[in-house]
PDB file of N, CA and C in Angstrom:
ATOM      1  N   UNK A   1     151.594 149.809 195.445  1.00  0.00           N
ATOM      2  CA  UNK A   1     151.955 150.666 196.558  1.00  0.00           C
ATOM      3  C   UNK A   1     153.116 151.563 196.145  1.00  0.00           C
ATOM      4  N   UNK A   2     153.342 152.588 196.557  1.00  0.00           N
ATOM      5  CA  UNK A   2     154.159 153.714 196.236  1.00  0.00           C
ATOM      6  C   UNK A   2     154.955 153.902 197.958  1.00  0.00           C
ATOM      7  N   UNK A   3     156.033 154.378 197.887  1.00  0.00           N
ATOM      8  CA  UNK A   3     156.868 155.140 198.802  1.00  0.00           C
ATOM      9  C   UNK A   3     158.056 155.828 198.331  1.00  0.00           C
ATOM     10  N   UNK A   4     157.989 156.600 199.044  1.00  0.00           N
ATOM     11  CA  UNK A   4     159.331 157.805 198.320  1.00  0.00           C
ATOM     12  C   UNK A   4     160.718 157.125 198.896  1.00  0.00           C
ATOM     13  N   UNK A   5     161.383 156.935 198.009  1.00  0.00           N
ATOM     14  CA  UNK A   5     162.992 156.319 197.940  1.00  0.00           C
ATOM     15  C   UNK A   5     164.048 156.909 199.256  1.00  0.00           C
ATOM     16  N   UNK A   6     163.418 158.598 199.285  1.00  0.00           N
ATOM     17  CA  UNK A   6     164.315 159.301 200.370  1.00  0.00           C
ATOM     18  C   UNK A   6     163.626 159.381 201.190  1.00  0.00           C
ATOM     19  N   UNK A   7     162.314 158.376 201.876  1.00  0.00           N
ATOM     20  CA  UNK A   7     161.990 158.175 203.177  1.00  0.00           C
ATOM     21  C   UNK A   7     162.083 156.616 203.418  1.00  0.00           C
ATOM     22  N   UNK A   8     162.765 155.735 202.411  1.00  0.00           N
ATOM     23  CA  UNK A   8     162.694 154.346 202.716  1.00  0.00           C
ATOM     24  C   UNK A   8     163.950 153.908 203.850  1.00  0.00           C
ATOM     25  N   UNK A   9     163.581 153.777 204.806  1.00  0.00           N
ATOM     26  CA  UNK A   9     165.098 153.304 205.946  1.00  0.00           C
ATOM     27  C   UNK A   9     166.111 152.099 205.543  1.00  0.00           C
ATOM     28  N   UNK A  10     166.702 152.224 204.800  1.00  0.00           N
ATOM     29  CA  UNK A  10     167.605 151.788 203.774  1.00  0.00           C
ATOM     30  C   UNK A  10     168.743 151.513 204.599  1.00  0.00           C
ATOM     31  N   UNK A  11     169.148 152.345 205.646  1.00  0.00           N
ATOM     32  CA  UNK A  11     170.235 152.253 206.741  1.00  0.00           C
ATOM     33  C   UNK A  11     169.756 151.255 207.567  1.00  0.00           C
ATOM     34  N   UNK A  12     168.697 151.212 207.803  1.00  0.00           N
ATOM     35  CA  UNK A  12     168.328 150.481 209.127  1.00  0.00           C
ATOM     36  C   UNK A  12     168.877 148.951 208.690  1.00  0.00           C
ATOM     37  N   UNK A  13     170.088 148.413 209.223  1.00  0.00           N
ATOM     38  CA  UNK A  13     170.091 146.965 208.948  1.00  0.00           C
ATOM     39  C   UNK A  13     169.542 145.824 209.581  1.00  0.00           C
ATOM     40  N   UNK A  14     168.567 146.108 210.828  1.00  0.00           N
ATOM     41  CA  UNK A  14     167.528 145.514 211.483  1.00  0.00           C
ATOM     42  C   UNK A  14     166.445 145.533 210.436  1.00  0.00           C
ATOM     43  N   UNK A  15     165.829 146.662 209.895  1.00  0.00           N
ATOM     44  CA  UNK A  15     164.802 146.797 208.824  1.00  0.00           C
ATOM     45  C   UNK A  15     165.122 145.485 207.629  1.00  0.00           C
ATOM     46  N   UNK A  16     166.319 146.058 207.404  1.00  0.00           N
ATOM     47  CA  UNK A  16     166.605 145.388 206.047  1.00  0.00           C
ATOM     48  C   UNK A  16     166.636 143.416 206.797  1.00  0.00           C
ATOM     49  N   UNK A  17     167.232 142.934 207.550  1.00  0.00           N
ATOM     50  CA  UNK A  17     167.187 141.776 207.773  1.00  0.00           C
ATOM     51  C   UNK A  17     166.158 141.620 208.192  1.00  0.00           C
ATOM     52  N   UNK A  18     165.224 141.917 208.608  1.00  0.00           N
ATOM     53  CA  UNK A  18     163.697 141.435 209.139  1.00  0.00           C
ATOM     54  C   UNK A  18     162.509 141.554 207.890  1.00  0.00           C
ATOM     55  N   UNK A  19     163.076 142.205 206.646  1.00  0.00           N
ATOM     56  CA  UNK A  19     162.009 142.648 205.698  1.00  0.00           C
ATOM     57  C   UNK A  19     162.362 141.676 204.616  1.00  0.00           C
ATOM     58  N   UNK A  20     163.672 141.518 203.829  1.00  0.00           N
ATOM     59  CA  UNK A  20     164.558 140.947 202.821  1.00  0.00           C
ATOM     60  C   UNK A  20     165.299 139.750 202.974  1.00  0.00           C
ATOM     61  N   UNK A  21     165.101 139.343 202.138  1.00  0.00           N
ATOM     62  CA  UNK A  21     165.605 137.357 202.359  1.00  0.00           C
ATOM     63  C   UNK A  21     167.209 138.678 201.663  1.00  0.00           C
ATOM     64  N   UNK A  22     167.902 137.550 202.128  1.00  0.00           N
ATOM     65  CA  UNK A  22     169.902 137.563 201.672  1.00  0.00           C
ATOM     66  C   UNK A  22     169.681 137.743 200.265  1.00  0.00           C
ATOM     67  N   UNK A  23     169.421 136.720 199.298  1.00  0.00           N
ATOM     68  CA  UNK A  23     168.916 137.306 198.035  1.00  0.00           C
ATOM     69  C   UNK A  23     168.619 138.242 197.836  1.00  0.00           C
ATOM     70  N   UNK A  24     167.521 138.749 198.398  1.00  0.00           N
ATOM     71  CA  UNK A  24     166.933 140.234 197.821  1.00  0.00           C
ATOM     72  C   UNK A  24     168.357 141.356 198.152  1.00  0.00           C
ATOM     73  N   UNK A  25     168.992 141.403 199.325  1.00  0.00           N
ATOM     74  CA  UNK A  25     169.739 141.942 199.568  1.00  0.00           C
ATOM     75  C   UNK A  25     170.953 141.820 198.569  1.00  0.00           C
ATOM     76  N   UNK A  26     171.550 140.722 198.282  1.00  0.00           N
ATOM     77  CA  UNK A  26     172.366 140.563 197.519  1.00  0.00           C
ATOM     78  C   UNK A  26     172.117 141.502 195.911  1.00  0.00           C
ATOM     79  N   UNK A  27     171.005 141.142 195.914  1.00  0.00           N
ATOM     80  CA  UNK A  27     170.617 141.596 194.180  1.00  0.00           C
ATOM     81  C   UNK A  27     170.306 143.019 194.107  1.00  0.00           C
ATOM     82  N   UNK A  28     169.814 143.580 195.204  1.00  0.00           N
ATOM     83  CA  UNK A  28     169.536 145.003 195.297  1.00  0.00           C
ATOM     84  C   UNK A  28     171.409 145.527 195.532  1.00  0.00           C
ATOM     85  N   UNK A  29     171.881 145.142 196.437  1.00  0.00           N
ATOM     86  CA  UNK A  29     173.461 146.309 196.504  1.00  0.00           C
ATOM     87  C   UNK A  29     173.782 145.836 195.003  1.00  0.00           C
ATOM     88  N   UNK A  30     173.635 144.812 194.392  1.00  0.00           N
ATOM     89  CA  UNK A  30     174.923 145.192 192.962  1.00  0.00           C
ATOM     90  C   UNK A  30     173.894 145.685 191.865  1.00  0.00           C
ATOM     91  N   UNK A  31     172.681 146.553 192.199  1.00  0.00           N
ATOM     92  CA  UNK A  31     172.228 147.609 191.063  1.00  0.00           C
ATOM     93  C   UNK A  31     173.040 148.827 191.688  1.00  0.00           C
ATOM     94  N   UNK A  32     172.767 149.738 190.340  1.00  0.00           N
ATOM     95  CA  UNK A  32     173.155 150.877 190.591  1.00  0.00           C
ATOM     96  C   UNK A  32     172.972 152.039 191.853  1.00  0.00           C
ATOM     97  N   UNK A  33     171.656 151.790 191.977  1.00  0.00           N
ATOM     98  CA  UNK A  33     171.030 152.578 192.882  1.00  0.00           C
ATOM     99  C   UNK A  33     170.357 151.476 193.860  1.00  0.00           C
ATOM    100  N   UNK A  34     170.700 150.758 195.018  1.00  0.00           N
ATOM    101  CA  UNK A  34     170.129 150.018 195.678  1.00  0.00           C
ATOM    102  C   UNK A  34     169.123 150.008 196.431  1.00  0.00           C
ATOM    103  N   UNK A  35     169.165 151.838 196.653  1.00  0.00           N
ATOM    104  CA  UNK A  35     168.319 152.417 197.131  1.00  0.00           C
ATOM    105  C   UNK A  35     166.686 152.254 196.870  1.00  0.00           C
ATOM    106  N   UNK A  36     166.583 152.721 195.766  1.00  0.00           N
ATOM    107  CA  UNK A  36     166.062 152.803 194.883  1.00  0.00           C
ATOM    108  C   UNK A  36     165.362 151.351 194.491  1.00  0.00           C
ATOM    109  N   UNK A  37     166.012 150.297 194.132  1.00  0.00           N
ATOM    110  CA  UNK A  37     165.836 148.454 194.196  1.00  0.00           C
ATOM    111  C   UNK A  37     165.047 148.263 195.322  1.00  0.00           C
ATOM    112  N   UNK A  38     165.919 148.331 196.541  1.00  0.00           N
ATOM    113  CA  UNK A  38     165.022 147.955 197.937  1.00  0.00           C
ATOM    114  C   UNK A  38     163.701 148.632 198.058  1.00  0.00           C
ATOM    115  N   UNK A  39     163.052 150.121 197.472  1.00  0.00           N
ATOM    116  CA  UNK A  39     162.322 150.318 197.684  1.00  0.00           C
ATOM    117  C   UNK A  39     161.249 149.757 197.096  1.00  0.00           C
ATOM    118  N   UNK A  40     162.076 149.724 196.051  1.00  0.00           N
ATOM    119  CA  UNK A  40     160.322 148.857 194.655  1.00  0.00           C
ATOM    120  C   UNK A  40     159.942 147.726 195.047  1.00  0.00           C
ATOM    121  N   UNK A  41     161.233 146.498 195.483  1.00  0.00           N
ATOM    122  CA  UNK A  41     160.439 145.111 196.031  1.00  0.00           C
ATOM    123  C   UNK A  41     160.038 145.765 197.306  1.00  0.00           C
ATOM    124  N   UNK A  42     160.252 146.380 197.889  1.00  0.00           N
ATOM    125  CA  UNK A  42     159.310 146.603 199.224  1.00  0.00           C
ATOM    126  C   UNK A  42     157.519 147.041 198.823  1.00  0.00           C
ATOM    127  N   UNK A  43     157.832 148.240 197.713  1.00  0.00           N
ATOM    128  CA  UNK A  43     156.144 148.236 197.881  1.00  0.00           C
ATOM    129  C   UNK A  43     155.781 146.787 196.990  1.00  0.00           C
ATOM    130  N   UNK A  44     156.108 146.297 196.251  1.00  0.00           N
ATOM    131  CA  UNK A  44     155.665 144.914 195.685  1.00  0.00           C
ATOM    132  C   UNK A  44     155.319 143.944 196.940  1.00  0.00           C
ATOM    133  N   UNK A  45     156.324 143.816 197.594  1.00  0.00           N
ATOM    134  CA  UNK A  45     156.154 143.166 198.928  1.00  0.00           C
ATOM    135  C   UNK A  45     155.017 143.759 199.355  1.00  0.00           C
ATOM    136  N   UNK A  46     154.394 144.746 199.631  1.00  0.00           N
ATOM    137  CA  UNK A  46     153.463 145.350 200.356  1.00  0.00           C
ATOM    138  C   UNK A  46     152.272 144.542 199.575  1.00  0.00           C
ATOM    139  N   UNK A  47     152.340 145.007 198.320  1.00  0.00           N
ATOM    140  CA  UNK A  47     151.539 144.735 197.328  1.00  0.00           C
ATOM    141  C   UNK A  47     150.979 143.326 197.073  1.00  0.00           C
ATOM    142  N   UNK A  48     151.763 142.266 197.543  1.00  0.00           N
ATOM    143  CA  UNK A  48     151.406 141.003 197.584  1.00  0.00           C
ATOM    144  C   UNK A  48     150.675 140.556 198.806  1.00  0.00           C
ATOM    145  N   UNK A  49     151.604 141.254 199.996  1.00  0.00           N
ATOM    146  CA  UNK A  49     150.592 141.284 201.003  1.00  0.00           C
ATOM    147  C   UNK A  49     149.042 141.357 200.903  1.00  0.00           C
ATOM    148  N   UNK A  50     149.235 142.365 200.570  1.00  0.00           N
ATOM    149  CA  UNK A  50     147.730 142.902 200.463  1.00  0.00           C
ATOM    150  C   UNK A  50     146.763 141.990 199.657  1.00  0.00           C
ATOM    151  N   UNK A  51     147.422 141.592 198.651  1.00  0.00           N
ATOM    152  CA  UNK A  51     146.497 140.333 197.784  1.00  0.00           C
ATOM    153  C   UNK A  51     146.310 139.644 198.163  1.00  0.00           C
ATOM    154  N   UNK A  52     147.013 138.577 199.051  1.00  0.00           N
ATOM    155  CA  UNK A  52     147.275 137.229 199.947  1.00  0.00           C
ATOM    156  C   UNK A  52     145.967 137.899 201.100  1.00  0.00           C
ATOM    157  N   UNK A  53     145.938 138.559 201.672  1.00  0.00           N
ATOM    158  CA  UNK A  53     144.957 139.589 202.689  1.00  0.00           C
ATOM    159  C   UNK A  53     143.383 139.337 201.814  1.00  0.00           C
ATOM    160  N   UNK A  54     143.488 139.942 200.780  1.00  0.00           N
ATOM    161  CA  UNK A  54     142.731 139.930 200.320  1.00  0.00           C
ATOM    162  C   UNK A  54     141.526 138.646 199.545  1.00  0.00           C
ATOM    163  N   UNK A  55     142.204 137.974 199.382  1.00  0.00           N
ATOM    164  CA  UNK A  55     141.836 136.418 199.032  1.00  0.00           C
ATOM    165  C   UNK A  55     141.582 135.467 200.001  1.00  0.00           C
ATOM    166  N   UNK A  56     141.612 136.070 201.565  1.00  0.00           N
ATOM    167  CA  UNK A  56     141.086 135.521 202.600  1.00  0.00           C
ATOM    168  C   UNK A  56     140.929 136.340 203.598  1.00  0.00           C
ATOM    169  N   UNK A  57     140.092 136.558 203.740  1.00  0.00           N
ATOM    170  CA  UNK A  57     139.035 137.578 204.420  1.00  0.00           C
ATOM    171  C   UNK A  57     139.252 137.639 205.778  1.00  0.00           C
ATOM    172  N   UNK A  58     139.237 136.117 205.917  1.00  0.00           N
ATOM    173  CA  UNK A  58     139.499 135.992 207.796  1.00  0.00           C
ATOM    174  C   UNK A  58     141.349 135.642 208.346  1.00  0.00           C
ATOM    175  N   UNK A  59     141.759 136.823 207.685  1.00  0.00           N
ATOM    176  CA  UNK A  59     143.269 137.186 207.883  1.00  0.00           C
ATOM    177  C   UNK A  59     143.226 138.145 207.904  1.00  0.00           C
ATOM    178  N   UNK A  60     142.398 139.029 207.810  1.00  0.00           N
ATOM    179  CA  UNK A  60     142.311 140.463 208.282  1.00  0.00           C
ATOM    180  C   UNK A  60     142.668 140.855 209.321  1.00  0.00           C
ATOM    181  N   UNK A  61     143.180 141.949 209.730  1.00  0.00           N
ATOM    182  CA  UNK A  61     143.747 141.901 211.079  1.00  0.00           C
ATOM    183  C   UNK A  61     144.922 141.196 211.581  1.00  0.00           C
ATOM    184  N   UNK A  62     145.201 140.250 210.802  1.00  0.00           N
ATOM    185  CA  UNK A  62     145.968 139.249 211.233  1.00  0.00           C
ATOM    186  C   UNK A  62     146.757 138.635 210.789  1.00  0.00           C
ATOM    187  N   UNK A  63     147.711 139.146 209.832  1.00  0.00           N
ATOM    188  CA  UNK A  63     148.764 138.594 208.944  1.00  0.00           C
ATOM    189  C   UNK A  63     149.367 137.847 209.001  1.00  0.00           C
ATOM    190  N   UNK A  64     149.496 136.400 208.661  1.00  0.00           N
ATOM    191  CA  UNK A  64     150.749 135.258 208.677  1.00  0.00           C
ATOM    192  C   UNK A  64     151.641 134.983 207.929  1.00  0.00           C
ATOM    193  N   UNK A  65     151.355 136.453 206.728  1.00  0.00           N
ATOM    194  CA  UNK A  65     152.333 136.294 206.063  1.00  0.00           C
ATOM    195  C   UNK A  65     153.605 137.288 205.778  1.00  0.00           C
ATOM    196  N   UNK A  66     155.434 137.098 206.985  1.00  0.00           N
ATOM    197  CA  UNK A  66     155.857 138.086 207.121  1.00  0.00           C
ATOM    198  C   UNK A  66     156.580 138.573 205.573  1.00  0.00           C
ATOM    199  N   UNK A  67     157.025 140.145 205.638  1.00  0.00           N
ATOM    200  CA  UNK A  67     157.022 140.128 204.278  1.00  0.00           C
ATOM    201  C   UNK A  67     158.892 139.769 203.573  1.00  0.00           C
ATOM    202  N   UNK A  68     159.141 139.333 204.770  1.00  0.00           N
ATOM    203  CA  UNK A  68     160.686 138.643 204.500  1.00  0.00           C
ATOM    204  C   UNK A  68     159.826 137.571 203.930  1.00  0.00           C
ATOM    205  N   UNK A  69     159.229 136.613 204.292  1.00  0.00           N
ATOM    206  CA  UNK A  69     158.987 135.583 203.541  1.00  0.00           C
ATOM    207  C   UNK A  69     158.240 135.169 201.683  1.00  0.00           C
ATOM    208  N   UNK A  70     158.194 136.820 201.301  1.00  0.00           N
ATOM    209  CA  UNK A  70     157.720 137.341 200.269  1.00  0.00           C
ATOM    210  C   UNK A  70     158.747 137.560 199.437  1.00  0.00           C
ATOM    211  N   UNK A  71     159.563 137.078 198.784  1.00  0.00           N
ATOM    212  CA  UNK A  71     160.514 137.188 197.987  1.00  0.00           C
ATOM    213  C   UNK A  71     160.605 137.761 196.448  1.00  0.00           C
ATOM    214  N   UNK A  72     161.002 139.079 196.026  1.00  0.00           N
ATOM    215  CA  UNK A  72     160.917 139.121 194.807  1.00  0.00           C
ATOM    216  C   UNK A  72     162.441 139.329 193.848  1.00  0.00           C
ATOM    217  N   UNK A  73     162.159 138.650 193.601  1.00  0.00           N
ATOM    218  CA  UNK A  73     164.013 138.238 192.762  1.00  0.00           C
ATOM    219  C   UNK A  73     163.663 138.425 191.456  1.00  0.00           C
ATOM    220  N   UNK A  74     164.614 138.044 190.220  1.00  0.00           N
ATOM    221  CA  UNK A  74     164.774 138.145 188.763  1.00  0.00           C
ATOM    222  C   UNK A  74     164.620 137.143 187.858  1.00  0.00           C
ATOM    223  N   UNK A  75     164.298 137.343 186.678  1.00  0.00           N
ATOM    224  CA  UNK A  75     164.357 136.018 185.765  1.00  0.00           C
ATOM    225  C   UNK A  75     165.313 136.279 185.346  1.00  0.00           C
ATOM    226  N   UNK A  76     165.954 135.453 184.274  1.00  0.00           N
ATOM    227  CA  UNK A  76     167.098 135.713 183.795  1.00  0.00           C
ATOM    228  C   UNK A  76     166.743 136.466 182.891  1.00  0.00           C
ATOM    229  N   UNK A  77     165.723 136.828 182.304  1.00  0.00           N
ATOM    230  CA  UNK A  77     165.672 138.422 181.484  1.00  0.00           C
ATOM    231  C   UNK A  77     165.249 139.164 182.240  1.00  0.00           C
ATOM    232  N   UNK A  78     165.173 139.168 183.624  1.00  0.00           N
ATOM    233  CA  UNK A  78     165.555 140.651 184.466  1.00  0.00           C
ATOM    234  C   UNK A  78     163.904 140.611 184.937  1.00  0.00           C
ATOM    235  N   UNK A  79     163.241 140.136 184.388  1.00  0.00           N
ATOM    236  CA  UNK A  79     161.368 140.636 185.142  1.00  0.00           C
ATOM    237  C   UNK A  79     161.304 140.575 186.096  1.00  0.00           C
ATOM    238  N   UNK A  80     160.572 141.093 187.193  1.00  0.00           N
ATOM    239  CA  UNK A  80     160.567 140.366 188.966  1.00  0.00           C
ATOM    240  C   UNK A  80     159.795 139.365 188.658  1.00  0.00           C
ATOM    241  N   UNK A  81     160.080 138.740 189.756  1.00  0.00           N
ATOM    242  CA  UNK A  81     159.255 137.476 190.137  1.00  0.00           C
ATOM    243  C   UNK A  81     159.052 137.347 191.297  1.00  0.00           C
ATOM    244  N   UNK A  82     158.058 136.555 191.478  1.00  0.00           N
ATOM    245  CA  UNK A  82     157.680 136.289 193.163  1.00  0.00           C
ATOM    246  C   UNK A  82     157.708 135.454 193.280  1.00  0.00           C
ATOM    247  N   UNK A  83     158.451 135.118 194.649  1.00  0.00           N
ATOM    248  CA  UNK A  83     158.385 133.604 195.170  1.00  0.00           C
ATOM    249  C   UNK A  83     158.182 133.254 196.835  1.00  0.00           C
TER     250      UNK A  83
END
């Protein structure tokens, strides 16, 4: 999934606590551009969604999985990971 960085609501701190575990938050403000961080695990977040969606058919429509509960954090050599 793709979204443009200067339409991601980055201000919204309702957005951000309803979308991002504290972790994600934590690890996105101490990059450079946080902006920028929050947006990529967001479309990843999207992106997992959609797989989890996809691997069961009769969740269509009907998501149980919110995407705060979609976590993508770091290894210690920096790769994302999902958890």
């Amino acid at each position: 999934d793709l979204e443009y960085i200067a339409d991601f609501p980055s201000e919204s701190t309702l957005f951000l606590q309803r979308n991002f575990s504290a972790a994600e938050l934590e690890l996105c403000a101490s990059k450079p551009d946080p902006r920028a961080s929050l947006t990529a695990r967001w479309c990843g977040k999207e992106a997992v969604s959609k797989a989890i969606l996809s691997l069961s058919p009769k969740l269509h429509g009907n998501p149980t999985t919110a995407l705060r509960d979609i976590e993508i954090l770091n290894t210690e050599a920096g790769a994302p990971k999902i958890v």
